[in-house]
C-alpha atoms as a PDB file:
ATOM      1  CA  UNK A   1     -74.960 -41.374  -0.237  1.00  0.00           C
ATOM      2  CA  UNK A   2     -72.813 -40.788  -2.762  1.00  0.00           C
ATOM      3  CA  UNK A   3     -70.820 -43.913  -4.762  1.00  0.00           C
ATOM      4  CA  UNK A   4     -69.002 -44.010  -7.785  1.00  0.00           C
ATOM      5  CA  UNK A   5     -70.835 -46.252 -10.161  1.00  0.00           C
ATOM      6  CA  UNK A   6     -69.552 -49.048 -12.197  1.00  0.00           C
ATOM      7  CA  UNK A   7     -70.747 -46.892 -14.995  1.00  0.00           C
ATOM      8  CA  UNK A   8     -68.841 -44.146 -14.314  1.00  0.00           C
ATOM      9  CA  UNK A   9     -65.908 -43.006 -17.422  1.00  0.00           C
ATOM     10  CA  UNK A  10     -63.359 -43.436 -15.162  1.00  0.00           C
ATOM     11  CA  UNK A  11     -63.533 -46.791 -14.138  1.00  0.00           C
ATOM     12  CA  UNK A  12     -63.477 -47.967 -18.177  1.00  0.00           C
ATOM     13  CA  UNK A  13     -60.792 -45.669 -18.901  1.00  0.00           C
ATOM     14  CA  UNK A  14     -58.165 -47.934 -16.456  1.00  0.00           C
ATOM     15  CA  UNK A  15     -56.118 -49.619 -18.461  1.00  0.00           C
ATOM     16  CA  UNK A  16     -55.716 -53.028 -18.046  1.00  0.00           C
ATOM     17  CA  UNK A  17     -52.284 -54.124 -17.446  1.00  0.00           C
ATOM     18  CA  UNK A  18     -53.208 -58.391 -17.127  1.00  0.00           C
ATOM     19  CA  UNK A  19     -50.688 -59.929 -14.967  1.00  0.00           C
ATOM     20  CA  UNK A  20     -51.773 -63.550 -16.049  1.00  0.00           C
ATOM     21  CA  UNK A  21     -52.991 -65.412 -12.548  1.00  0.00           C
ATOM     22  CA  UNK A  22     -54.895 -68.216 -13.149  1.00  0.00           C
ATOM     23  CA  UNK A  23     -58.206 -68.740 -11.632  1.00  0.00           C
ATOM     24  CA  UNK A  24     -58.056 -71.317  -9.019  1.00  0.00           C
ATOM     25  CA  UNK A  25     -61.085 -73.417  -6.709  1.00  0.00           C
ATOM     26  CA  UNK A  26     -62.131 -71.376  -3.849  1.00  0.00           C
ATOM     27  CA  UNK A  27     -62.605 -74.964  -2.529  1.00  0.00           C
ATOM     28  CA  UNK A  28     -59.018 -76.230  -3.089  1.00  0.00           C
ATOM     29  CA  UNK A  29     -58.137 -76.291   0.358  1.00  0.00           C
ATOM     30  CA  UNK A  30     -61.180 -76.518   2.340  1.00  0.00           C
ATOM     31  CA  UNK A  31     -60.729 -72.939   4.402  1.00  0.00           C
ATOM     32  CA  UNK A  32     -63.579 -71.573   2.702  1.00  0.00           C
ATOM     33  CA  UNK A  33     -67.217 -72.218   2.651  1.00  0.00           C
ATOM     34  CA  UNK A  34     -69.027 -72.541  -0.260  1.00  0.00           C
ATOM     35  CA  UNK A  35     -72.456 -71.451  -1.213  1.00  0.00           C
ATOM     36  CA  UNK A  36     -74.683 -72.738  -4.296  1.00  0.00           C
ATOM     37  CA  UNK A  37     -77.352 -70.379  -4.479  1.00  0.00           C
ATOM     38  CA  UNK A  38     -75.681 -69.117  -7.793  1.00  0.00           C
ATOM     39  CA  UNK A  39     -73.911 -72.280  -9.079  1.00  0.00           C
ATOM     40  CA  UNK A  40     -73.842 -72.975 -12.125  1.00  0.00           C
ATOM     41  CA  UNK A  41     -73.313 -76.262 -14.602  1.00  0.00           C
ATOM     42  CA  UNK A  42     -69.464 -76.089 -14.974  1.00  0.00           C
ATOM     43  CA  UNK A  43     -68.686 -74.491 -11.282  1.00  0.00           C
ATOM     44  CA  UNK A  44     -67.197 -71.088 -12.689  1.00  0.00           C
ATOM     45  CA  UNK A  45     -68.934 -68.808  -9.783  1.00  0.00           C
ATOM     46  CA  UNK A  46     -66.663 -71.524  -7.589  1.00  0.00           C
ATOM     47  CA  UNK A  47     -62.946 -69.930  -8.948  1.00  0.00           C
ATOM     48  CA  UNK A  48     -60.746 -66.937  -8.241  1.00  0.00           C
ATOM     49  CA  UNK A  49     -57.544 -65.187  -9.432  1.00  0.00           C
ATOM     50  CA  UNK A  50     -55.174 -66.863  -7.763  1.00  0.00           C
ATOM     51  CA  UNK A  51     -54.368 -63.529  -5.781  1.00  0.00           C
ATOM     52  CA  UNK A  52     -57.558 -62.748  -4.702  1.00  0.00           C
ATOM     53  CA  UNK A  53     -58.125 -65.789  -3.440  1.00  0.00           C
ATOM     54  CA  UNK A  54     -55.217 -65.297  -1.106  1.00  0.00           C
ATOM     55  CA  UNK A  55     -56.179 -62.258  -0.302  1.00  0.00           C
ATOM     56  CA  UNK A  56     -59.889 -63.512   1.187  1.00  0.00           C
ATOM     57  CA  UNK A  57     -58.092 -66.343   3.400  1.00  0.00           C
ATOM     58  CA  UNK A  58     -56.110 -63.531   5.072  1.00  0.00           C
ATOM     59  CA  UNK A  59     -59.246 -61.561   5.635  1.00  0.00           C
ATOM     60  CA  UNK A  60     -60.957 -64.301   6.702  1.00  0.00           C
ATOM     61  CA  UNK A  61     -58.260 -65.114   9.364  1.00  0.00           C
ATOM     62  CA  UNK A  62     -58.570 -61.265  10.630  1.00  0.00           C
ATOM     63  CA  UNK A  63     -62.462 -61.823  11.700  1.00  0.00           C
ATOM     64  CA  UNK A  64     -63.546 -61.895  15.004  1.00  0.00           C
ATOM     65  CA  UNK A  65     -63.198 -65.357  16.575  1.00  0.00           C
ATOM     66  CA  UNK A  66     -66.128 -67.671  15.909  1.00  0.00           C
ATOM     67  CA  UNK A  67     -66.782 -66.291  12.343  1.00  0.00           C
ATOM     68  CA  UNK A  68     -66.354 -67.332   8.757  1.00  0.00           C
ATOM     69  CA  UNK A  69     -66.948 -66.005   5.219  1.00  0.00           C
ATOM     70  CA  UNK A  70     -69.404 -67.705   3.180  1.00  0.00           C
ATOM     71  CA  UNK A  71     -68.403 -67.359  -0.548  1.00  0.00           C
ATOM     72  CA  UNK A  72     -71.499 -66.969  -2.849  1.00  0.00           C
ATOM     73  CA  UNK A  73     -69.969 -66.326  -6.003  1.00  0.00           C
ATOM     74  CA  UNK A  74     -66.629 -64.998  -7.705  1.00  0.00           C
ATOM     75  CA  UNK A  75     -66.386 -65.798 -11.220  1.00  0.00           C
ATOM     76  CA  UNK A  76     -69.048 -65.096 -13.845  1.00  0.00           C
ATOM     77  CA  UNK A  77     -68.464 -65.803 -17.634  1.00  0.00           C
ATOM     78  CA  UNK A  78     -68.895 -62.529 -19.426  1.00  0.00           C
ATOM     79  CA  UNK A  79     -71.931 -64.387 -21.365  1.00  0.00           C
ATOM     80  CA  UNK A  80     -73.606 -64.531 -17.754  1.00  0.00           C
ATOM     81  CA  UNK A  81     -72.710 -60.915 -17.104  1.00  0.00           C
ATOM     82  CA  UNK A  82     -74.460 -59.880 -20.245  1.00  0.00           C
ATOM     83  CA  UNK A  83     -77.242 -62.012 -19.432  1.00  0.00           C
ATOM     84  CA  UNK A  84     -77.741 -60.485 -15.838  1.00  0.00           C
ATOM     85  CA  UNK A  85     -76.937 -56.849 -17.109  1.00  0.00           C
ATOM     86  CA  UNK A  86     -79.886 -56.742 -20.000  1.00  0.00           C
ATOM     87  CA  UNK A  87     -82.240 -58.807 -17.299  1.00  0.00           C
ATOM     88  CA  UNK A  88     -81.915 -56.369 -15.006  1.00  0.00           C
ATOM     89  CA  UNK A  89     -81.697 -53.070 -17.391  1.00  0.00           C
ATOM     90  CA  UNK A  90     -84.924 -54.558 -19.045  1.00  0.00           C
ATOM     91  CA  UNK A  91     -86.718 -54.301 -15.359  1.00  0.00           C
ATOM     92  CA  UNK A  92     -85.716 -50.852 -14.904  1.00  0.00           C
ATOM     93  CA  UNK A  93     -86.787 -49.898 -18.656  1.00  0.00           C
ATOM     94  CA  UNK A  94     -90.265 -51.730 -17.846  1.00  0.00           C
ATOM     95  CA  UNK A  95     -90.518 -49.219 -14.701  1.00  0.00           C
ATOM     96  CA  UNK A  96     -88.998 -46.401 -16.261  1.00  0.00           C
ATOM     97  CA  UNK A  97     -89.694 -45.731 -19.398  1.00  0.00           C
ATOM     98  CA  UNK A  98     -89.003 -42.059 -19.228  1.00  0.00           C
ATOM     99  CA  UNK A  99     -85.415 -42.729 -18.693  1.00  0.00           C
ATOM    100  CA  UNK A 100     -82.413 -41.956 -21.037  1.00  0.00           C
ATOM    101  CA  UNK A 101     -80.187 -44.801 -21.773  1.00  0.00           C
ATOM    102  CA  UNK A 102     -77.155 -42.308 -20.083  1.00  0.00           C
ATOM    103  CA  UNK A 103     -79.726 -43.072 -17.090  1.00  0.00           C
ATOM    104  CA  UNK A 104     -80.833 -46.711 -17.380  1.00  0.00           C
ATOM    105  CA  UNK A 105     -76.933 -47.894 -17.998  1.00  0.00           C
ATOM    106  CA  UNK A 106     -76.190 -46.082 -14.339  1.00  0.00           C
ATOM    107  CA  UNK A 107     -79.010 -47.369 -12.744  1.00  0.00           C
ATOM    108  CA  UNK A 108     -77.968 -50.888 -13.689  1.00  0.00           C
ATOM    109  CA  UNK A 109     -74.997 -50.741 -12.728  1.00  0.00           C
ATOM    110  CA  UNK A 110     -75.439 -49.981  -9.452  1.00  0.00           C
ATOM    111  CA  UNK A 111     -76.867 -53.856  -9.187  1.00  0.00           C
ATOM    112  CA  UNK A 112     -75.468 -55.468 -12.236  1.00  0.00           C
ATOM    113  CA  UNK A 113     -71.971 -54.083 -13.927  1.00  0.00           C
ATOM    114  CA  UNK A 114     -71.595 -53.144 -17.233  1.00  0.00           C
ATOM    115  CA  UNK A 115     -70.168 -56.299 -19.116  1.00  0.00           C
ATOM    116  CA  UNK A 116     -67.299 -54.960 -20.825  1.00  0.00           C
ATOM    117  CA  UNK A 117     -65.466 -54.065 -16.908  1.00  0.00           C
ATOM    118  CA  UNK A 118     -67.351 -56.181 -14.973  1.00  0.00           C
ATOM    119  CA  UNK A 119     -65.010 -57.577 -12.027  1.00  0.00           C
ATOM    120  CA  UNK A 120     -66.976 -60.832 -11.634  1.00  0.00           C
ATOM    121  CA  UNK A 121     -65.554 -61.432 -15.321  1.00  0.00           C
ATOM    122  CA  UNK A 122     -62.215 -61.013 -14.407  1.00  0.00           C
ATOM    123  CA  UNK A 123     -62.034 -63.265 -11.587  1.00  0.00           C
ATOM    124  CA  UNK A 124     -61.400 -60.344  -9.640  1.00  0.00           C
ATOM    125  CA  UNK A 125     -64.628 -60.095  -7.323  1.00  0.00           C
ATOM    126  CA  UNK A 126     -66.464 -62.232  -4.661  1.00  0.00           C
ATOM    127  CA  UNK A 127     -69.994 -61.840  -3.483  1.00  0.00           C
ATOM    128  CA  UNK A 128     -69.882 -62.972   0.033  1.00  0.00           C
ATOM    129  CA  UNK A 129     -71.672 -63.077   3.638  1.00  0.00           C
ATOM    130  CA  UNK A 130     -70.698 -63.743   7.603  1.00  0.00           C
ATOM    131  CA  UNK A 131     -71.686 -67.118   8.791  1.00  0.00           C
ATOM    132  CA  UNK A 132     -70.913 -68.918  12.155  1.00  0.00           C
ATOM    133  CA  UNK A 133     -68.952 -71.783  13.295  1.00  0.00           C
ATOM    134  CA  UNK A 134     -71.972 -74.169  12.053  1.00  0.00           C
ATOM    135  CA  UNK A 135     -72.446 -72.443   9.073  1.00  0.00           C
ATOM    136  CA  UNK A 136     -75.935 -70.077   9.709  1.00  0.00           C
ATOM    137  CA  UNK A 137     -75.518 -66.946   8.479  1.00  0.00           C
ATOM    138  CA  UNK A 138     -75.522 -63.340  10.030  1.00  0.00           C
ATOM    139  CA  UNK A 139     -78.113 -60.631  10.159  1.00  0.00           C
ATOM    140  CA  UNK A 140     -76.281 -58.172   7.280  1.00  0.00           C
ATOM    141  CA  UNK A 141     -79.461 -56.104   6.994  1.00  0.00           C
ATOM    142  CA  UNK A 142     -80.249 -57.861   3.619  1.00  0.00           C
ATOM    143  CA  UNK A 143     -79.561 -61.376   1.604  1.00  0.00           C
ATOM    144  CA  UNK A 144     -77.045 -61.664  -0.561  1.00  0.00           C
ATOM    145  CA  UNK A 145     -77.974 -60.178  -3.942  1.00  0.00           C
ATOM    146  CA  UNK A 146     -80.951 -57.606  -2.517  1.00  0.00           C
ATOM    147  CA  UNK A 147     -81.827 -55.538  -5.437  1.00  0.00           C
ATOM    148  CA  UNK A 148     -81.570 -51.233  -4.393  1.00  0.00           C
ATOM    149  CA  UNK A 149     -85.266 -51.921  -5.233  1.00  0.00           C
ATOM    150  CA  UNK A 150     -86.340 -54.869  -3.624  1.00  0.00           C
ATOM    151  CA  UNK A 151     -83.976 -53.707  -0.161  1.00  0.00           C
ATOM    152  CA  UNK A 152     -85.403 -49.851  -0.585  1.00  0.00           C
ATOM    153  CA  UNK A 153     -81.513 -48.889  -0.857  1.00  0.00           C
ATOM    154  CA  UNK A 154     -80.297 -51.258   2.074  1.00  0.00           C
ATOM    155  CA  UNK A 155     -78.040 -53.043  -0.156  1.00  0.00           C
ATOM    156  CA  UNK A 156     -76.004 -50.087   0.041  1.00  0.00           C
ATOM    157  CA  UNK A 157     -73.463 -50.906   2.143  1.00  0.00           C
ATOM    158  CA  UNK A 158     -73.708 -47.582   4.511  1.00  0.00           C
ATOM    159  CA  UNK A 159     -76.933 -47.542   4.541  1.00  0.00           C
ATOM    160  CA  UNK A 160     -79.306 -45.697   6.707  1.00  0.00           C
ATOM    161  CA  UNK A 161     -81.732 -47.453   9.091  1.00  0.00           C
ATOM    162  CA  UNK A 162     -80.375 -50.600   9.601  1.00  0.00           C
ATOM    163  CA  UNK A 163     -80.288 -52.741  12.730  1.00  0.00           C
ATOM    164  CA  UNK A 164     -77.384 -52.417  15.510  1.00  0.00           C
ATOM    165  CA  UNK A 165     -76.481 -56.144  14.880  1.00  0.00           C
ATOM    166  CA  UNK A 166     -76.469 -55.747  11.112  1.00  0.00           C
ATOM    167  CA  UNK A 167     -74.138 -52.836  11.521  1.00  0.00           C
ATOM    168  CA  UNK A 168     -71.877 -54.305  13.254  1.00  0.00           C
ATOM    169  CA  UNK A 169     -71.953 -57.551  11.212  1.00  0.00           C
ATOM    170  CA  UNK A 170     -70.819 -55.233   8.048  1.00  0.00           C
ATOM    171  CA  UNK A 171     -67.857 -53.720   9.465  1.00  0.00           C
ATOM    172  CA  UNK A 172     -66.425 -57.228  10.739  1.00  0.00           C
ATOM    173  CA  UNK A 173     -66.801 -58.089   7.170  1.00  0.00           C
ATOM    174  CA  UNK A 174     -65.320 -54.411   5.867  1.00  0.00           C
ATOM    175  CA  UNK A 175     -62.480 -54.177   8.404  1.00  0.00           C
ATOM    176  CA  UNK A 176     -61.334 -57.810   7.747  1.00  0.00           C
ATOM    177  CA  UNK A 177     -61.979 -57.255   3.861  1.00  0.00           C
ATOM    178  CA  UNK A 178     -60.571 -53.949   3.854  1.00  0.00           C
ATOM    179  CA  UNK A 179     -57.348 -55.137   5.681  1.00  0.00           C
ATOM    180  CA  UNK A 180     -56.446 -57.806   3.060  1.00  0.00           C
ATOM    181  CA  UNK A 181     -56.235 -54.891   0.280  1.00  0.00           C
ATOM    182  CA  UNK A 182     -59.608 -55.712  -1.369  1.00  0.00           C
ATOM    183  CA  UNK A 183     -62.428 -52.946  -2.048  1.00  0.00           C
ATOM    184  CA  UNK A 184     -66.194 -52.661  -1.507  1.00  0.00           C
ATOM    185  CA  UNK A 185     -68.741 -51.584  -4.180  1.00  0.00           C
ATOM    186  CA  UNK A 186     -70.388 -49.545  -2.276  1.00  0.00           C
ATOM    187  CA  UNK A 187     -74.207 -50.528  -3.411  1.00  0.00           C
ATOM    188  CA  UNK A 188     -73.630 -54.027  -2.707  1.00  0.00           C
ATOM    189  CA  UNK A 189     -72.153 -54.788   0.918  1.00  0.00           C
ATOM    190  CA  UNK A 190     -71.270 -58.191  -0.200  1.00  0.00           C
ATOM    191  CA  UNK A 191     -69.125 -57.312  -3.164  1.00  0.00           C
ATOM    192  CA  UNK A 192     -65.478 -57.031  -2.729  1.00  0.00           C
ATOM    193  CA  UNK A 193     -62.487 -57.019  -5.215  1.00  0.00           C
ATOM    194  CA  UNK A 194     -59.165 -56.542  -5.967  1.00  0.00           C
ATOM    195  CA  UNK A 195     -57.151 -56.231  -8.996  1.00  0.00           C
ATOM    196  CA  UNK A 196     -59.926 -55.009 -11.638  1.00  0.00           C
ATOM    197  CA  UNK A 197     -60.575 -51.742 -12.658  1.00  0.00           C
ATOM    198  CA  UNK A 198     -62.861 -50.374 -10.181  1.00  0.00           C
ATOM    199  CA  UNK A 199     -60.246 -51.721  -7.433  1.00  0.00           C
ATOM    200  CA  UNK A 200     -57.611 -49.752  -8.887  1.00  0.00           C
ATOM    201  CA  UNK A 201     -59.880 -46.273  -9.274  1.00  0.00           C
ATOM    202  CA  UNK A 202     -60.543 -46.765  -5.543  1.00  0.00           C
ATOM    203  CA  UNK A 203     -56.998 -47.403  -4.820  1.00  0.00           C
ATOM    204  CA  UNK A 204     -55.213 -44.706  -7.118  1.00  0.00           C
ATOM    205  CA  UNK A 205     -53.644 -47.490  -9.096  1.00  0.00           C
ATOM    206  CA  UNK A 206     -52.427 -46.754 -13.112  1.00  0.00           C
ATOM    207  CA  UNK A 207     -53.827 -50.325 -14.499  1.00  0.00           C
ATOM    208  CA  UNK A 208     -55.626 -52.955 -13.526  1.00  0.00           C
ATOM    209  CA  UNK A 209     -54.335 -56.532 -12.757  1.00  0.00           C
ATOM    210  CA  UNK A 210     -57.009 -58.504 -14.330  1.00  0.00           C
ATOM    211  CA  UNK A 211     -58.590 -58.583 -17.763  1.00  0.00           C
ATOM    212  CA  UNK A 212     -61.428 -60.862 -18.528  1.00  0.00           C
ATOM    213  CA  UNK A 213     -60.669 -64.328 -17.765  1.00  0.00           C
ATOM    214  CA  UNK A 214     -60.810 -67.351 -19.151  1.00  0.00           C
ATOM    215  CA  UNK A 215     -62.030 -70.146 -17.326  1.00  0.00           C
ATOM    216  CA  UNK A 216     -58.847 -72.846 -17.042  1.00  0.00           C
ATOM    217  CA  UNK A 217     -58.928 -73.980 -13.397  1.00  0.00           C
ATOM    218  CA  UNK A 218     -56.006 -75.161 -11.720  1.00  0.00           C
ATOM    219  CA  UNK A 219     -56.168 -76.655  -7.799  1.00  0.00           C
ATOM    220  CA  UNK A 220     -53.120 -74.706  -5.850  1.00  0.00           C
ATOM    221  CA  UNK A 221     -53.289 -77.572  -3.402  1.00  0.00           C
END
């Protein structure tokens, strides 16, 4: 299947465009649920842009009846998204020696974005999953976070050869997503953004909303 990468020239050559939203508590409000899997000391993975965050309660209002979004992370400090991006680029190098940097950057980046664009760092994505009423989560094929290796390429969010329930668990999540004006990576069915670079590539957009942020918190309510 065929995705435009993080890595890609075109996404880096958006120009940026920053509108200035602050980045807000997911948990201001109590709508959303909140997962700690990737916490971290000061609670940045915990904040949004202002309008993305706005954007995810209307999506989440659009799912079927019964279901909720469970946020896993939005906000990573560009130190963190270097941090993942050599991790992971230093796995693949271990396993694939042979490979060209040209090669090894687009590899990574189907799993970890390059740090200079990265959405996370702009407060401008969300890694999220389907949960019930009580909170369990959904059969999406793979967890949150599934590796291309580790999933065999299920991560992908078209992927072939997964399970009727999992399919349909993804588009609930991509209709009600898509609605709201955010955009999928599509090697990672749980990342969705809007207002970054690769958002406005998708969506035929001349800048980008969001630059890197800095984290300065503010609770909308």
């Amino acid at each position: 299947m065929s995705v435009v990468l993080m890595s890609d020239p075109r996404v880096a050559a958006i120009p940026v465009v920053e509108n200035g939203e602050p980045l807000v508590d997911v948990r201001a409000d109590g709508q959303l649920l909140l997962d700690d899997r990737r916490a971290d000391p000061a609670y940045a993975f915990a904040h949004l842009r202002s309008g993305v965050l706005d954007r995810l309660l209307h999506a989440q209002s659009l799912l079927p009846d019964g279901l909720r979004f469970l946020v896993v992370e939005g906000f990573r400090p560009p130190a963190l998204q270097q941090r993942y991006f050599e991790e992971y680029a230093a796995e693949l190098r271990a396993a694939h020696a042979d490979w060209p940097a040209e090669e090894l950057r687009a590899k990574a980046s189907r799993y970890v974005s390059p740090p200079e664009i990265a959405p996370h760092s702009a407060g401008a994505a969300v890694d999220l999953t389907l949960v019930t009423a009580d909170g369990t989560e959904l059969d999406m094929g793979t967890r949150v976070n599934a590796s291309p290796e580790e999933s065999a390429g299920a991560c992908y969010t078209l992927a072939d050869g997964l399970s009727h329930q999992a399919r349909l668990h993804r588009s609930a999540l991509s209709r009600a997503l898509t609605a709201a004006g955010l955009v999928n990576y599509g090697t990672e069915w749980w990342h969705w953004s809007f207002g970054d670079r690769y958002w406005a590539l998708m969506t035929s957009q001349p800048a980008a909303l969001y630059g890197p942020a800095s984290q300065h918190p503010i609770n909308r309510r």
